[in-house]
Structures are given as structure tokens and as C-alpha cells.
Protein backbone atom coordinates (compact mmCIF):
# COMPACT_ATOMS: atom_id res chain seq x y z
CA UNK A 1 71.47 -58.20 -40.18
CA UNK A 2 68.87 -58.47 -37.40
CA UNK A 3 67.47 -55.52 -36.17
CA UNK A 4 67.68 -57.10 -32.52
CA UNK A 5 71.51 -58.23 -33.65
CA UNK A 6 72.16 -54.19 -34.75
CA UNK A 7 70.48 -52.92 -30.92
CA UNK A 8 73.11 -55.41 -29.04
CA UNK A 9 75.63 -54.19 -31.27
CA UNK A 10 75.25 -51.09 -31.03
CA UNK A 11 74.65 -51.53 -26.82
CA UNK A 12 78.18 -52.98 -26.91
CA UNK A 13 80.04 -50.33 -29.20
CA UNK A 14 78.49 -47.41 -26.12
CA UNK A 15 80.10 -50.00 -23.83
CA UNK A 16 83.36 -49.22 -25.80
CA UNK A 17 83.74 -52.79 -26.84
CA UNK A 18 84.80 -53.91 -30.41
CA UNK A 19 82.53 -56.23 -32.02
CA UNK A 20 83.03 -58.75 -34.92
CA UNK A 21 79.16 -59.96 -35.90
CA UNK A 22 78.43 -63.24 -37.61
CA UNK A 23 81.36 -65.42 -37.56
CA UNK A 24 81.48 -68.76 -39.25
CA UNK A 25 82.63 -71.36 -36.57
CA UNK A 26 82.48 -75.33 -37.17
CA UNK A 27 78.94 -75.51 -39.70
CA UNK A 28 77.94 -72.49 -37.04
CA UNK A 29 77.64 -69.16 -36.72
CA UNK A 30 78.75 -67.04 -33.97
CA UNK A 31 76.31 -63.49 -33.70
CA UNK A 32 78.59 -61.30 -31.97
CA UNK A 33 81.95 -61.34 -30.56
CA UNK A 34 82.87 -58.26 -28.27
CA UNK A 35 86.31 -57.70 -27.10
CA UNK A 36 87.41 -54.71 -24.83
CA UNK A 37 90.11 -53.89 -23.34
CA UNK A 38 90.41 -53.02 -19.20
CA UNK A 39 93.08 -52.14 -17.05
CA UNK A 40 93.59 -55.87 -15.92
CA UNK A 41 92.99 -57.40 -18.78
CA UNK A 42 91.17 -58.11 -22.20
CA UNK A 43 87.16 -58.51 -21.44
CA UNK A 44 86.15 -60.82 -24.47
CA UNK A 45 82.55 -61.93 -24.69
CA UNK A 46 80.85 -64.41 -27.05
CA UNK A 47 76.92 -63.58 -27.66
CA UNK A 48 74.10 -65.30 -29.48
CA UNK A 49 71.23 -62.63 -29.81
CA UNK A 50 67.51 -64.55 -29.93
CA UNK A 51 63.98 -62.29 -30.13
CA UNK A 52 60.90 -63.87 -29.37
CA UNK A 53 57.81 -61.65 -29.79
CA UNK A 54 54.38 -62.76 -27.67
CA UNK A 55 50.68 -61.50 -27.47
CA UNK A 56 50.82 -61.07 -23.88
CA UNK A 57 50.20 -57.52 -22.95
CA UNK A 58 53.61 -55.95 -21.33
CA UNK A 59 52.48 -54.23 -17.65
CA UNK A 60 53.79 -50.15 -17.27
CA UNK A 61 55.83 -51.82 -14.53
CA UNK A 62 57.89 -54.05 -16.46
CA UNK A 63 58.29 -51.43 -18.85
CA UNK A 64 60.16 -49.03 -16.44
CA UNK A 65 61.94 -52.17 -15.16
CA UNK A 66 63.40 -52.63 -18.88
CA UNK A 67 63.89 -49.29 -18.96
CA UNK A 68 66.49 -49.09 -16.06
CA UNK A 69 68.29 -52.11 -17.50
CA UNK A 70 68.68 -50.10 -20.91
């Protein structure tokens, strides 16, 4: 696996969702499926993880801006 595929998963599992990872759909592949279950209902999310890495410096801003996302 990705190591960007493991962080989501692992995201989603703290989220207390249960996640299937690479299922083959139609000559395609789905990266995660997360299913959780709520109060009023069944939360189920398909996810397609994608990195892209640039040589663009990151500002300290941004940084603490990713930071309070994660």
C-alpha cells in the first residue's frame, strides 16, 4: 500500500469508521471505502487518495494551517 493510502486510513479508523482499501470495481479500483455507523444512519464514504509532491517551498503559515486540519 501507499504510504499516503495507510495516513487516510488510518485518519478514518481514529474517526471510528471501518475501512475496506483497494476494491476492484468495473477494470477499476476503488482506494478506500469507509463506512460508520451514526445515530441516524450509516455514514458511508467512497475515497480516492492522490499525492503530488512539488519544489515549491511550504510557508510556516500554511504549515500551522495543515496542522489544525490534522
Amino acid at each position: 500500500m501507499n504510504p499516503e493510502k495507510d495516513i487516510v486510513n488510518v485518519w478514518l479508523n481514529r474517526k471510528g469508521f471501518f475501512t475496506i482499501l483497494d476494491i476492484n470495481a468495473n477494470n477499476r479500483v476503488v482506494d478506500l471505502l469507509a463506512i460508520r455507523q451514526k445515530k441516524d444512519g450509516t455514514d458511508v464514504r467512497h475515497i480516492e487518495v492522490n499525492c503530488s509532491v512539488s519544489t515549491s517551498t511550504i510557508t510556516d503559515t500554511y504549515k500551522q494551517e495543515l496542522i489544525k486540519k490534522f
